[in-house]
N, C-alpha and C. Protein backbone atom coordinates (compact mmCIF):
# COMPACT_ATOMS: atom_id res chain seq x y z
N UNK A 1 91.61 24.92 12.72
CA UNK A 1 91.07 24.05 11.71
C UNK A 1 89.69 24.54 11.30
N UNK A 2 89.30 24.46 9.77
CA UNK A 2 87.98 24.94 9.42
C UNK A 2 86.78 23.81 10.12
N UNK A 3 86.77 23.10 10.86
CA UNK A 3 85.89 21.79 10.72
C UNK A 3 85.74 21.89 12.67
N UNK A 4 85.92 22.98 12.90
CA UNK A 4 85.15 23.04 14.27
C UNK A 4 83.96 22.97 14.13
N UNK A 5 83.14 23.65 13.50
CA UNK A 5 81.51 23.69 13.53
C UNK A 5 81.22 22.19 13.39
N UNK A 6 81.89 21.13 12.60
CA UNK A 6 81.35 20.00 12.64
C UNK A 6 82.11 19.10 13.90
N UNK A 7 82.87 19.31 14.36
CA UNK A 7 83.43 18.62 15.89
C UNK A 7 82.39 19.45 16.77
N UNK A 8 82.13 20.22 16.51
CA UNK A 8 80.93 20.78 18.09
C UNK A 8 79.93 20.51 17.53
N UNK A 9 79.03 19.60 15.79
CA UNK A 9 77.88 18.64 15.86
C UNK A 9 78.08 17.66 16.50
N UNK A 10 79.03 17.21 16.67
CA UNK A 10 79.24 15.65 16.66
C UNK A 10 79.89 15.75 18.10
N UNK A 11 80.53 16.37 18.39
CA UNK A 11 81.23 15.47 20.01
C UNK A 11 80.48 16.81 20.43
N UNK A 12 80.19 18.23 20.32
CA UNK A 12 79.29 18.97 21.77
C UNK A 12 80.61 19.59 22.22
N UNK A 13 81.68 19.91 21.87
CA UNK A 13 82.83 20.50 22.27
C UNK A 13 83.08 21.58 21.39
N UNK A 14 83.43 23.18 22.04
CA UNK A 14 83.74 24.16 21.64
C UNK A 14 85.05 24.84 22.42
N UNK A 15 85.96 25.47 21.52
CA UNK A 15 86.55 24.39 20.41
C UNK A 15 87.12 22.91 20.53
N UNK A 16 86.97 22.19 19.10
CA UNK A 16 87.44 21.31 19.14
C UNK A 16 89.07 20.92 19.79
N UNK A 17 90.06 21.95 18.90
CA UNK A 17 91.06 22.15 18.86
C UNK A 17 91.34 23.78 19.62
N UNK A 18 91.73 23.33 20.67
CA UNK A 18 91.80 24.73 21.69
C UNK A 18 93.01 24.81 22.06
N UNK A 19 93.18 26.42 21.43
CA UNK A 19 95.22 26.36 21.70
C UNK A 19 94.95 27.73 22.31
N UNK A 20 95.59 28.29 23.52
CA UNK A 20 95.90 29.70 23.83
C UNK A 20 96.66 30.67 22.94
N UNK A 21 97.05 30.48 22.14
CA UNK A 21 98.31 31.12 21.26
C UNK A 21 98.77 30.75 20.04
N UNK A 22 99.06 30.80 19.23
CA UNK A 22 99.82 30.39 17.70
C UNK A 22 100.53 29.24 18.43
N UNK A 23 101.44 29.07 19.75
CA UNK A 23 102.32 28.02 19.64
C UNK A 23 101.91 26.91 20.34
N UNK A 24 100.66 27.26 20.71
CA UNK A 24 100.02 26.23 21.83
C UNK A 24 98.75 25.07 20.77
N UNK A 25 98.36 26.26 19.65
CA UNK A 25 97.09 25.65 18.72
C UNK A 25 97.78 24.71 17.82
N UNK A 26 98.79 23.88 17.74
CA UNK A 26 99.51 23.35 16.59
C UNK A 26 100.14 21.87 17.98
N UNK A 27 100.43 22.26 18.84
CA UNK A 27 100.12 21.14 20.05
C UNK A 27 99.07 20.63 20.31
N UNK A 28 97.91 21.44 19.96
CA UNK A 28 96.40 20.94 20.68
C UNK A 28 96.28 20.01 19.54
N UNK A 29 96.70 20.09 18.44
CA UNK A 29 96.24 19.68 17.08
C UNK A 29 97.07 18.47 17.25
N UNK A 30 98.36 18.22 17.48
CA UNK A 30 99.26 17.30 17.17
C UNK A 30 98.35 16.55 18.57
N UNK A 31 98.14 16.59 19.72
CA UNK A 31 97.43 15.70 20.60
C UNK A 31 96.43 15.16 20.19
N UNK A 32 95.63 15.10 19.43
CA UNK A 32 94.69 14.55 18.58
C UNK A 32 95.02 13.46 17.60
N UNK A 33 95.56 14.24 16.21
CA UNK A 33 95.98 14.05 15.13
C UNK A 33 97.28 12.80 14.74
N UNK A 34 97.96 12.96 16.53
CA UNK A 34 99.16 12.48 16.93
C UNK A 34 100.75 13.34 15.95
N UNK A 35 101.78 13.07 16.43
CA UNK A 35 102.89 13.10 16.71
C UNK A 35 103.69 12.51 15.00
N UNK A 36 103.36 11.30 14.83
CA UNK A 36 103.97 10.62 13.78
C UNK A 36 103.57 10.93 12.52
N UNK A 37 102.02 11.52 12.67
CA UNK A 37 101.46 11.58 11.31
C UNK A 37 101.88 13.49 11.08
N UNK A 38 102.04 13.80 11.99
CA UNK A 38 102.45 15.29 11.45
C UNK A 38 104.27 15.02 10.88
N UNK A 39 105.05 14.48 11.70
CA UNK A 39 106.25 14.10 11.36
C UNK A 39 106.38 13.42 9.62
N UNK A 40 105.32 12.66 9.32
CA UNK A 40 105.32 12.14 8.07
C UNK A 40 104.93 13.73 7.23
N UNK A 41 104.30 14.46 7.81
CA UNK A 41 103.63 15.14 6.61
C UNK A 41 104.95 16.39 6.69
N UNK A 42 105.17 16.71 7.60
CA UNK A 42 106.68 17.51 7.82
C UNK A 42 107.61 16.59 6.60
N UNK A 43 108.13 15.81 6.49
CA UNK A 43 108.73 14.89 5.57
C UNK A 43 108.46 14.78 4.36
N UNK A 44 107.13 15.03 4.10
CA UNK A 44 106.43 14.70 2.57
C UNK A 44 107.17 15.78 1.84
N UNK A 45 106.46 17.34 3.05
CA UNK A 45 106.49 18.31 1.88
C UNK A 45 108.00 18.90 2.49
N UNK A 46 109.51 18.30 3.17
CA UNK A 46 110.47 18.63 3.44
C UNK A 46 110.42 20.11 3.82
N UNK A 47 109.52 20.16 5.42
CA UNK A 47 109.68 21.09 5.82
C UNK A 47 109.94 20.49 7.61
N UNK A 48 109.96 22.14 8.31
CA UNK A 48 110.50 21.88 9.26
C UNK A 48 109.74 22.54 10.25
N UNK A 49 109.65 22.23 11.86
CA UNK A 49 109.04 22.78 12.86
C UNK A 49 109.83 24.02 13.49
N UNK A 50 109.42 24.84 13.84
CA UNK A 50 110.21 25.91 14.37
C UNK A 50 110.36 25.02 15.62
N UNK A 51 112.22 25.50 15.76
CA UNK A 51 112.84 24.88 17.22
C UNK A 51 112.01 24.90 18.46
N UNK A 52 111.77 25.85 18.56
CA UNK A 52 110.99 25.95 20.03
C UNK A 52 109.91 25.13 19.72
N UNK A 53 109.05 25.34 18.86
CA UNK A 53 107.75 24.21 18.71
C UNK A 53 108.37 23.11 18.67
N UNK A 54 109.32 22.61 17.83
CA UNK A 54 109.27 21.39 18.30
C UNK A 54 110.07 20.92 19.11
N UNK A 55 110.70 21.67 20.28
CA UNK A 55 111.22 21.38 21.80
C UNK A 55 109.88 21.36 22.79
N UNK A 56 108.59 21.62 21.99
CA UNK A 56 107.73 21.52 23.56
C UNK A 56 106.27 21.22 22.74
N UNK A 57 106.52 20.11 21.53
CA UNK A 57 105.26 19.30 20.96
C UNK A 57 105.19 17.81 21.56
N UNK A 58 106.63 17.63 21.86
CA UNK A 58 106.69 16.11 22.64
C UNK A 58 106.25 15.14 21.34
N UNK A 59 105.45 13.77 21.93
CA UNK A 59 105.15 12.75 21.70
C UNK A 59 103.90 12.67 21.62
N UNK A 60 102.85 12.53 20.83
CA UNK A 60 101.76 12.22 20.71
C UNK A 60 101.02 11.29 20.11
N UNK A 61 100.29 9.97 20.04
CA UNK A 61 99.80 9.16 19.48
C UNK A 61 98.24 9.61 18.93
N UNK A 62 97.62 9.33 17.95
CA UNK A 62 96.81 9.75 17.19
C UNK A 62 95.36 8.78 18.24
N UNK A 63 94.58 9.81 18.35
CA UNK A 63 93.34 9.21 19.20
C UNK A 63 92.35 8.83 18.51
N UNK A 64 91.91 7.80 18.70
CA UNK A 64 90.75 7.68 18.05
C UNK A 64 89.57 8.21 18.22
N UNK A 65 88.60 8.48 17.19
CA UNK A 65 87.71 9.50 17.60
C UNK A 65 86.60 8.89 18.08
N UNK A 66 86.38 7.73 18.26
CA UNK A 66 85.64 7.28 19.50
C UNK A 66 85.83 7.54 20.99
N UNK A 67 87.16 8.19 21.26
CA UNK A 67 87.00 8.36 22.27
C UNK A 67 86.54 10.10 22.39
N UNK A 68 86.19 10.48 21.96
CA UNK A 68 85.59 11.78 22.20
C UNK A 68 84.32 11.59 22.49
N UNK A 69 83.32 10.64 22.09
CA UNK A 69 82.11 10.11 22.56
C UNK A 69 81.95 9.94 23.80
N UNK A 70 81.04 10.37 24.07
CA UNK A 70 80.52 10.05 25.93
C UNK A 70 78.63 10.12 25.56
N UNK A 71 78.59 9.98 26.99
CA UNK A 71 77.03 9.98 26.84
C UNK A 71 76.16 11.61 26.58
N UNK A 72 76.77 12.23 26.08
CA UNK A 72 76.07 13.09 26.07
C UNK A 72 76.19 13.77 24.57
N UNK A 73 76.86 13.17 24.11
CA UNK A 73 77.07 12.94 22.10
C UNK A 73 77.14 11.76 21.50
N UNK A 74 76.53 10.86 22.06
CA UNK A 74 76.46 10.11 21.58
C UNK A 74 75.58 9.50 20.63
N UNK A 75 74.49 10.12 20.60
CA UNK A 75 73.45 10.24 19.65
C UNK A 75 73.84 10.87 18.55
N UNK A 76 74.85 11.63 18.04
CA UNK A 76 75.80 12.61 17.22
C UNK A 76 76.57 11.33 16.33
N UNK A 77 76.99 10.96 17.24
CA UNK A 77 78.26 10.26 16.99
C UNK A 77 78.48 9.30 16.42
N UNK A 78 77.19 8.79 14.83
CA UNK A 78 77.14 7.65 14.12
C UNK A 78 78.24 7.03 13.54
N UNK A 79 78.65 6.28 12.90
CA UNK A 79 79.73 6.00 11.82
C UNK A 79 79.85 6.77 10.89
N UNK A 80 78.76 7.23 9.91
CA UNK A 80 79.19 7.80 9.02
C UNK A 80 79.69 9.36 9.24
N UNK A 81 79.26 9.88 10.69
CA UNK A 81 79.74 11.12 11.55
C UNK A 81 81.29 10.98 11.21
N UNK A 82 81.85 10.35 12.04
CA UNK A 82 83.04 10.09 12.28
C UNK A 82 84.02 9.15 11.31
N UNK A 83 83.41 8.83 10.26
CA UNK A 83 84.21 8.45 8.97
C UNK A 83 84.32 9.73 8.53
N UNK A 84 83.07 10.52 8.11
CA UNK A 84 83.56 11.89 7.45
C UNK A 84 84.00 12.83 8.19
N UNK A 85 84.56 12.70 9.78
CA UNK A 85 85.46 13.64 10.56
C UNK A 85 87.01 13.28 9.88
N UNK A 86 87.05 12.03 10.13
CA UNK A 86 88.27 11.03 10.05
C UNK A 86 88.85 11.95 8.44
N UNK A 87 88.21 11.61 7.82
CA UNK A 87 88.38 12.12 6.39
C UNK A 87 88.72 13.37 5.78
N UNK A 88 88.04 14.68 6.90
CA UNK A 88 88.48 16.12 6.87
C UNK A 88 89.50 15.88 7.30
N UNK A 89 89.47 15.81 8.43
CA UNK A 89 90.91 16.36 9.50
C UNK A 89 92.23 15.63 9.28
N UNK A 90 93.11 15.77 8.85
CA UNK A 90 94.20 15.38 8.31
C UNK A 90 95.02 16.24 8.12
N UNK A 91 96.46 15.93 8.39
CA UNK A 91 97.44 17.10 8.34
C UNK A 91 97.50 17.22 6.44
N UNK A 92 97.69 16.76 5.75
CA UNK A 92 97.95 16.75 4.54
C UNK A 92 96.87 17.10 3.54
N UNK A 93 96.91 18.15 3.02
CA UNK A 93 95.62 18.49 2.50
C UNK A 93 95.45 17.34 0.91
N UNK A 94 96.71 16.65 0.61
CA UNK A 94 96.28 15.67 -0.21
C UNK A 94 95.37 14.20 -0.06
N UNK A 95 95.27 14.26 1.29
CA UNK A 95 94.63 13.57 1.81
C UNK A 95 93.46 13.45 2.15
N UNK A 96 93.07 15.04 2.66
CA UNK A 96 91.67 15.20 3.30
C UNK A 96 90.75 15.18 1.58
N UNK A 97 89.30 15.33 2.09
CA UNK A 97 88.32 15.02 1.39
C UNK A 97 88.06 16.52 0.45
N UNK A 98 87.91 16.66 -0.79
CA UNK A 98 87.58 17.92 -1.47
C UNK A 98 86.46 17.74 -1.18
N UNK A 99 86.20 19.08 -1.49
CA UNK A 99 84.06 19.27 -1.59
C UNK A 99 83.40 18.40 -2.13
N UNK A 100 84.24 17.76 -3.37
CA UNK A 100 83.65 17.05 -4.60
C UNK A 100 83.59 15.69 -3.97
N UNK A 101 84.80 15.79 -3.46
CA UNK A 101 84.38 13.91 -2.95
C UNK A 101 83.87 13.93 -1.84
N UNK A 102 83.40 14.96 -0.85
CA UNK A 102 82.78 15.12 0.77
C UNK A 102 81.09 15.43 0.62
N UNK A 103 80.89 15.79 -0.96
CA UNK A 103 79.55 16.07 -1.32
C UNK A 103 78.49 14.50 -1.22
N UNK A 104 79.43 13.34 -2.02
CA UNK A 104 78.57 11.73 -1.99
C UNK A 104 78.70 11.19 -0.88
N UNK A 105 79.44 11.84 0.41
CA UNK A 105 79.82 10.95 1.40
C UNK A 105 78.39 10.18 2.27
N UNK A 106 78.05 9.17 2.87
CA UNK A 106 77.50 8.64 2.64
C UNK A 106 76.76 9.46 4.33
N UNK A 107 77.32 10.24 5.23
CA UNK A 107 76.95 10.85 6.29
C UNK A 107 75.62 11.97 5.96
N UNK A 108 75.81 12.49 4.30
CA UNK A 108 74.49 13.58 3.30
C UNK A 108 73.65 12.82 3.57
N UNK A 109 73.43 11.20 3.22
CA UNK A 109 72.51 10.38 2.92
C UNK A 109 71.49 10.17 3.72
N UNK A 110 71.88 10.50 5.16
CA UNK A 110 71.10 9.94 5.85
C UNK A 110 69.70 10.99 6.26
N UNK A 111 68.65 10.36 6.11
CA UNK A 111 67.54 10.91 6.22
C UNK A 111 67.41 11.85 7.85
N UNK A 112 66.71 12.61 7.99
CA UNK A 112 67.06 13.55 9.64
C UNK A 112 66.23 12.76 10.30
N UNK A 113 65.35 12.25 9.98
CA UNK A 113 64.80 11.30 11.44
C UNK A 113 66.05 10.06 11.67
N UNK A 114 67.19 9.74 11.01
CA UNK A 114 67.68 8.65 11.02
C UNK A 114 69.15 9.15 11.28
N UNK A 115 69.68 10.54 11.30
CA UNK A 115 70.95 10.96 11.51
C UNK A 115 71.57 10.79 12.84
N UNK A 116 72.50 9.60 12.52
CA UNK A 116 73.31 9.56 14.19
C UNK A 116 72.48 9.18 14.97
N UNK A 117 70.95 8.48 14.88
CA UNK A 117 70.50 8.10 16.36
C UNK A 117 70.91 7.04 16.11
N UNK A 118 71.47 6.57 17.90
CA UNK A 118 71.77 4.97 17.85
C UNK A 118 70.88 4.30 18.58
């Protein structure tokens, strides 16, 4: 995913999405992202998982990204952080945020003495 550099501002994790291999980085992703919402987007655009991938992607429920917060990103980890994570990362690129609409997002706004401290 292009949006590691902003998962290692915000949660302190490198990489975000850590796969050993082409068939392992698309599991790391679906453990996150979850299971159902890749299945919908497989569906949208009527495509399909290669057999073996999807004999060993399993079941995954979509995490919320509060739980990547701990005490040691947590100062990172404002609302408007994690609305505009929420907003990139998406299997469906009709979904995620263009430049144009990720440019007003309201996470730019915030002044640097005031970014993410809680």
């Amino acid at each position: 995913m292009k949006f590691n550099l902003f998962n290692l501002q915000i949660f302190r994790k490198e990489p975000f999405f850590y796969g050993h291999d082409n068939q392992d980085q698309p599991i790391s992703i679906a453990k996150v992202l979850g299971t159902d919402e890749l299945n919908a987007y497989l569906n949208t655009y009527n495509l399909e998982l290669d057999p073996q991938l999807d004999a060993i992607v399993r079941r995954h429920s979509r995490k919320l990204w509060l739980r990547f917060i701990n005490s040691d990103n947590q100062y990172l980890g404002c609302p408007e952080a994690i609305d505009f994570l929420d907003k990139l990362l998406r299997y469906d690129h009709r979904d995620r945020l263009t430049a144009k609409e990720a440019l007003p997002h309201p996470y730019f706004f915030l002044l640097p003495g005031q970014r993410c401290r809680k």
